[in-house]
Protein backbone atom coordinates (compact mmCIF):
# COMPACT_ATOMS: atom_id res chain seq x y z
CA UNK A 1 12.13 -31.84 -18.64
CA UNK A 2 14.89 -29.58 -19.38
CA UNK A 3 14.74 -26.46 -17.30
CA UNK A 4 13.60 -22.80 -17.53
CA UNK A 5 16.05 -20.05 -18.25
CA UNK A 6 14.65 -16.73 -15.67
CA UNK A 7 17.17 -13.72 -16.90
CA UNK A 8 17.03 -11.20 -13.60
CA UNK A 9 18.59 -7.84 -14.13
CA UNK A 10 18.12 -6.10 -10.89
CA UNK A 11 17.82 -7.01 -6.96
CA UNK A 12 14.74 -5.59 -6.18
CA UNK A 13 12.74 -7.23 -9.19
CA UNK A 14 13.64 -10.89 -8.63
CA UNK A 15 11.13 -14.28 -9.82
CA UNK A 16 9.87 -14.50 -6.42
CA UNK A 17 6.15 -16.16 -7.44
CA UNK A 18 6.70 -16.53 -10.80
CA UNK A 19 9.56 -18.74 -9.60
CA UNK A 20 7.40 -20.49 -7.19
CA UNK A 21 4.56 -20.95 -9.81
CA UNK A 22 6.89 -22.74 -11.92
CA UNK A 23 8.06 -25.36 -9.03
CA UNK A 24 4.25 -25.82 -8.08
CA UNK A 25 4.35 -27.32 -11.69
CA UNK A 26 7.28 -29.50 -11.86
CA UNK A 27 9.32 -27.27 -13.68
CA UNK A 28 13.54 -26.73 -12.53
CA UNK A 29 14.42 -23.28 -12.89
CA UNK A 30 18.12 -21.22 -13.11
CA UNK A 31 18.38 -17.69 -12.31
CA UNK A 32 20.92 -15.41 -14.47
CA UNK A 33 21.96 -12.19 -13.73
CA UNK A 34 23.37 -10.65 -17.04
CA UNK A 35 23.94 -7.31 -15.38
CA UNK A 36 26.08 -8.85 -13.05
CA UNK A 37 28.28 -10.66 -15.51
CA UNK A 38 26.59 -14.08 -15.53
CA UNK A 39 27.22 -15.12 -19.32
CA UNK A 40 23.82 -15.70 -21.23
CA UNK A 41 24.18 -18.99 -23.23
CA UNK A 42 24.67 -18.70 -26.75
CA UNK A 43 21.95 -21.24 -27.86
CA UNK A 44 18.93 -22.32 -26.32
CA UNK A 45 18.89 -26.02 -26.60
CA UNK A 46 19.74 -26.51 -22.84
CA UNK A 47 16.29 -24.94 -22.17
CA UNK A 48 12.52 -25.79 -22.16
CA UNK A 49 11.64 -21.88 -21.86
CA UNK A 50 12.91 -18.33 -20.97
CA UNK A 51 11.40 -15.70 -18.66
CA UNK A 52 13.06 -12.42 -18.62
CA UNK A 53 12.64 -9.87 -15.68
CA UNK A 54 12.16 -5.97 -15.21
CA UNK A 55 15.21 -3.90 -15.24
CA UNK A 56 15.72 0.00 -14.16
CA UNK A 57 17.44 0.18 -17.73
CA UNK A 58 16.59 1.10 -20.80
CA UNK A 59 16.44 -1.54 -23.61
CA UNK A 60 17.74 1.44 -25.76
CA UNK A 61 21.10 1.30 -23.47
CA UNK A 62 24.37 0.50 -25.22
CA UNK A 63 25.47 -2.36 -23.09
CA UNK A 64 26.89 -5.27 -24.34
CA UNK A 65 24.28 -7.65 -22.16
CA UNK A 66 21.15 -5.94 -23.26
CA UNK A 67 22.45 -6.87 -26.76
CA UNK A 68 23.34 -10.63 -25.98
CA UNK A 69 19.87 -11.23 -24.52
CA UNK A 70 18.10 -9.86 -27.89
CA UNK A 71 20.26 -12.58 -29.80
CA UNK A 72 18.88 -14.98 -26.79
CA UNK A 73 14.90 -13.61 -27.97
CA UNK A 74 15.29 -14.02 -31.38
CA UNK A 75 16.50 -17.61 -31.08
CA UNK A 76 13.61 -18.23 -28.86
CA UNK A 77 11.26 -16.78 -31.95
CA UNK A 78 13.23 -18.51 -34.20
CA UNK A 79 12.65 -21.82 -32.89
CA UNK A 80 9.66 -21.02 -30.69
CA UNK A 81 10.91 -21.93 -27.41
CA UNK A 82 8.19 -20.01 -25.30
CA UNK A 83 9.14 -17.12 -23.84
CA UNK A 84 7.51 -15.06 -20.82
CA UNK A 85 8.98 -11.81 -20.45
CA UNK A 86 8.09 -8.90 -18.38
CA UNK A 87 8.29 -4.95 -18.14
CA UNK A 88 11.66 -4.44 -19.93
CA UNK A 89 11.64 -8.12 -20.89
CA UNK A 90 8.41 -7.79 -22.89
CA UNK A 91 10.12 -4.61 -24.42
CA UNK A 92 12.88 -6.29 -24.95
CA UNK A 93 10.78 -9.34 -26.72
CA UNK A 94 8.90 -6.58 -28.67
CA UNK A 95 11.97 -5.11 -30.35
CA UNK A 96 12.98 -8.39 -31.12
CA UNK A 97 9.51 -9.11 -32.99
CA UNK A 98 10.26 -6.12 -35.19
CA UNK A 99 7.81 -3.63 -32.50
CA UNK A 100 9.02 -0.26 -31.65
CA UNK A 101 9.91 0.50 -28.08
CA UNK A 102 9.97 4.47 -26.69
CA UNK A 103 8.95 6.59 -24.30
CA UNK A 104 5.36 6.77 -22.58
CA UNK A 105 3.53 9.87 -22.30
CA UNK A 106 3.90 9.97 -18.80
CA UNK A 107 5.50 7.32 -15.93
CA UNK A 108 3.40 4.71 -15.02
CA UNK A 109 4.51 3.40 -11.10
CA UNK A 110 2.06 1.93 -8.95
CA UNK A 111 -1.32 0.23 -8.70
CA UNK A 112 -3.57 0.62 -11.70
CA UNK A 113 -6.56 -0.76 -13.42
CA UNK A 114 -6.21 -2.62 -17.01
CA UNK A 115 -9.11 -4.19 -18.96
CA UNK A 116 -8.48 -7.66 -20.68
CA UNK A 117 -9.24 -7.76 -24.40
CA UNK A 118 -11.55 -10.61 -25.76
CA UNK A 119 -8.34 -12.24 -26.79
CA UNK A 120 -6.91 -12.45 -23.62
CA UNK A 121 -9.94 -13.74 -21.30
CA UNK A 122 -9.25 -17.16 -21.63
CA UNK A 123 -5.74 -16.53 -20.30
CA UNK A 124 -7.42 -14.23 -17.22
CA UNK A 125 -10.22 -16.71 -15.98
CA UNK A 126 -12.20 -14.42 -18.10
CA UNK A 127 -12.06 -11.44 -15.75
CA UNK A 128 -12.57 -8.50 -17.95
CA UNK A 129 -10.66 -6.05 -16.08
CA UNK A 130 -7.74 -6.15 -13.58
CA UNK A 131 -5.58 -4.23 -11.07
CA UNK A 132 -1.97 -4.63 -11.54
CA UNK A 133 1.32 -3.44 -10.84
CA UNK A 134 3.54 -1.04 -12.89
CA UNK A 135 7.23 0.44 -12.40
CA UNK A 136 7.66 1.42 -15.95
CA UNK A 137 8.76 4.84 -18.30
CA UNK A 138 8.91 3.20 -21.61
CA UNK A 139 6.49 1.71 -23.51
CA UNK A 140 6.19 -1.28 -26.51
CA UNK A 141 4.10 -1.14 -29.47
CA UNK A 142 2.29 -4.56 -30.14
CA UNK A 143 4.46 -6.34 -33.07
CA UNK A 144 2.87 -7.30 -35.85
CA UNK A 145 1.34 -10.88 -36.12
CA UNK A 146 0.38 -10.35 -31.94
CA UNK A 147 -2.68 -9.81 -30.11
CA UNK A 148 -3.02 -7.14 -27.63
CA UNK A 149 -4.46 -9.05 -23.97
CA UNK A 150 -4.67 -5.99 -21.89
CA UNK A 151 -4.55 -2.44 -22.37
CA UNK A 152 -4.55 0.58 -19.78
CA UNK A 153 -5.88 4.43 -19.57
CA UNK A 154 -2.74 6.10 -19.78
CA UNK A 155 -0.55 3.16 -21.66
CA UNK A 156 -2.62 1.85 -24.28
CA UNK A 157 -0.23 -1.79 -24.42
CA UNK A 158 -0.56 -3.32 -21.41
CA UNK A 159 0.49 -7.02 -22.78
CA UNK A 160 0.63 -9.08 -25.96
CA UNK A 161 0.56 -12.66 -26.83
CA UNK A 162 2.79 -13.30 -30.23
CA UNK A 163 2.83 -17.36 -30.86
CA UNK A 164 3.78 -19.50 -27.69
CA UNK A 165 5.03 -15.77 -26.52
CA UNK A 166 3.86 -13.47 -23.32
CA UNK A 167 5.11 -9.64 -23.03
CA UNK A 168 3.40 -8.20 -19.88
CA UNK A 169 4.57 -4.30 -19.57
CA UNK A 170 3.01 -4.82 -15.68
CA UNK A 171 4.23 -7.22 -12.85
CA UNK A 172 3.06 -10.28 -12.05
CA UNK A 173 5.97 -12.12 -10.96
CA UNK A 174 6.19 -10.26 -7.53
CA UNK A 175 5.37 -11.44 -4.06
CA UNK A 176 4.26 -9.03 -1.35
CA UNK A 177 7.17 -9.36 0.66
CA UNK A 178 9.11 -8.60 -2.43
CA UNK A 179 6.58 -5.35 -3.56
CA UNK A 180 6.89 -4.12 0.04
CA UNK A 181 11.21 -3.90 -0.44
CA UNK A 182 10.60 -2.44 -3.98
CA UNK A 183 8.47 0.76 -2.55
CA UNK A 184 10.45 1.18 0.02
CA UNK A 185 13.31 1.46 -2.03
CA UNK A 186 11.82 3.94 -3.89
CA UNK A 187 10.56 6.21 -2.50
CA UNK A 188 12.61 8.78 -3.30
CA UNK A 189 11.61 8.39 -7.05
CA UNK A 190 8.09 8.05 -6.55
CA UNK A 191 7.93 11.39 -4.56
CA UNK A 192 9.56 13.09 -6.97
CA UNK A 193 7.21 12.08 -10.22
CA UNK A 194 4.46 13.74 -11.32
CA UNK A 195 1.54 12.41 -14.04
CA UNK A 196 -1.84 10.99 -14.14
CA UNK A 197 -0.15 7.33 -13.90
CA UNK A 198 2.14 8.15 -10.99
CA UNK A 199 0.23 6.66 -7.77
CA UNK A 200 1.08 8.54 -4.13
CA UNK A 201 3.76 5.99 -2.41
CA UNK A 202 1.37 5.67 0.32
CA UNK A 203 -1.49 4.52 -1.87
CA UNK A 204 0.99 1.91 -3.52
CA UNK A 205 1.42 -0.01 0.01
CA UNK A 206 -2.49 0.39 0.92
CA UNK A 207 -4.15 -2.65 1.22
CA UNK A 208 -0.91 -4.35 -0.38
CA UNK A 209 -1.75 -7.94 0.78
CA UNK A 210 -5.21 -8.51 -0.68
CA UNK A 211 -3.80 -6.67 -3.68
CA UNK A 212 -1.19 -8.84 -4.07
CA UNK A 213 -3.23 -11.68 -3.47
CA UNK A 214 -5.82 -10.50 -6.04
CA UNK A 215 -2.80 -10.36 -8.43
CA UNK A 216 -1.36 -13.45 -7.45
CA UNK A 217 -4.23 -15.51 -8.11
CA UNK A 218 -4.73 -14.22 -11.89
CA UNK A 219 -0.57 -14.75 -12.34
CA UNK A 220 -0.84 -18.38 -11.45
CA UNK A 221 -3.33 -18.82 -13.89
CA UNK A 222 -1.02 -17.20 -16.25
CA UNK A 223 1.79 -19.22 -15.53
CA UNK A 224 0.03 -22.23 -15.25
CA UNK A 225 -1.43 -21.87 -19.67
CA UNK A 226 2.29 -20.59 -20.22
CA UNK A 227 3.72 -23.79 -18.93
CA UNK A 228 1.40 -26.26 -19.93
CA UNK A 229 2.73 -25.61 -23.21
CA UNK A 230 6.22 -26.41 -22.71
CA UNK A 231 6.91 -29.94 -23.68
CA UNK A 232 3.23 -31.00 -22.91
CA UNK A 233 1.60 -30.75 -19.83
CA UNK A 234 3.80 -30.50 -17.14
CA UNK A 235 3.58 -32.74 -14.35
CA UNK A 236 2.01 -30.97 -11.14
CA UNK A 237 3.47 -31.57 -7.94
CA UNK A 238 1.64 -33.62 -5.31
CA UNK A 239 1.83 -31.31 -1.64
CA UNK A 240 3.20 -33.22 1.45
CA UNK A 241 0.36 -35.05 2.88
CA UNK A 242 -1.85 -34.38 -0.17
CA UNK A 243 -4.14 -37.48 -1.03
CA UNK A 244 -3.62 -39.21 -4.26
């Protein structure tokens, strides 16, 4: 099977289990770093799927890469390669679909609980709410011909499923290790919000490895629907010493 395209934008919010998700099911992956000057292929051909990564910009920024991955999206729509896309990559998949993207009323960073629409139980294990993680000032509306799969107290669109599509405005790609770098990083920036979104950056790092694990285990599942379509079923990988 061809591979999956993963478009990372920034250090600190890199595949890390969404990466290893995909190898537990057979699937090759390459990493690109537009921001760095890693040239995003003009056509899509190459690739089985694309999942596209947070980023501290803005999808309204005027740089040239932020532009050349839209014409990457709209390809993907165009000839329904699936794409997965979160935080700024679902806002950057909901311009694309003709949705608005702009500010939220308020920054949403850290832990916070999301309920799961009707539409989106199936994809959840049927869970009916969930506690995710958010880094995020902007906000997408849900494009027309979508469904909304989760929505939030204080950011009503929380994720949308448009066609073989995902847009998740939280994280779900992250491992602990990799959440634990991210706070620490900042810091700064969390101490110096204010809002009823904005969790206290010691409350973000309480009880972060059966939180992550929590999150981890509804992300698989995610991943798991997302690439089942690609192709047709995938083809899992056996563990070492696993019995046939």
């Amino acid at each position: 099977m061809r591979p999956i395209l993963i478009l990372q934008h920034e250090d600190l919010q890199g595949p890390d289990f969404l990466q290893q998700c995909l190898g537990d099911e057979g699937l090759e992956t390459l990493v690109l770093r537009p921001d760095q000057g890693d040239r995003i292929p003009g056509e899509l051909r190459d690739f089985a799927g694309v999942a596209v990564l947070g980023s501290d910009h803005s999808v309204h920024d005027k740089l040239s890469w932020i532009g050349a991955e839209r014409v990457l999206l709209q390809q993907a729509l165009a000839h329904e390669v699936p794409v997965l896309a979160h935080c700024f990559g679902a806002q950057q998949l909901a311009l694309v679909a003709g949705a608005q993207v702009s500010r939220n009323a308020w920054p949403n960073v850290g832990w916070s609980r999301v309920w799961v629409t009707p539409e989106g139980r199936r994809l959840f294990c049927g869970a009916q709410e969930l506690q995710v993680f958010n880094w995020h000032y902007d906000t997408f509306e849900i494009p027309r011909g979508a469904r909304r799969l989760l929505f939030g107290a204080h950011c009503l669109n929380k994720a949308f499923a448009l066609g073989p599509h995902l847009g998740f405005q939280c994280h779900l790609e992250a491992s602990e290790a990799g959440l634990r770098r991210w706070c620490e990083a900042g810091r700064a920036e969390v101490e110096g919000l204010r809002g009823p979104a904005v969790q206290r950056w010691g409350d973000m790092l309480r009880d972060l490895p059966a939180r992550t694990m929590q999150l981890q285990r509804m992300a698989r599942a995610v991943y798991h629907q997302w690439a089942w379509q690609l192709q047709g079923p995938p083809r899992r990988r056996v563990p070492a010493g696993a019995g046939a």
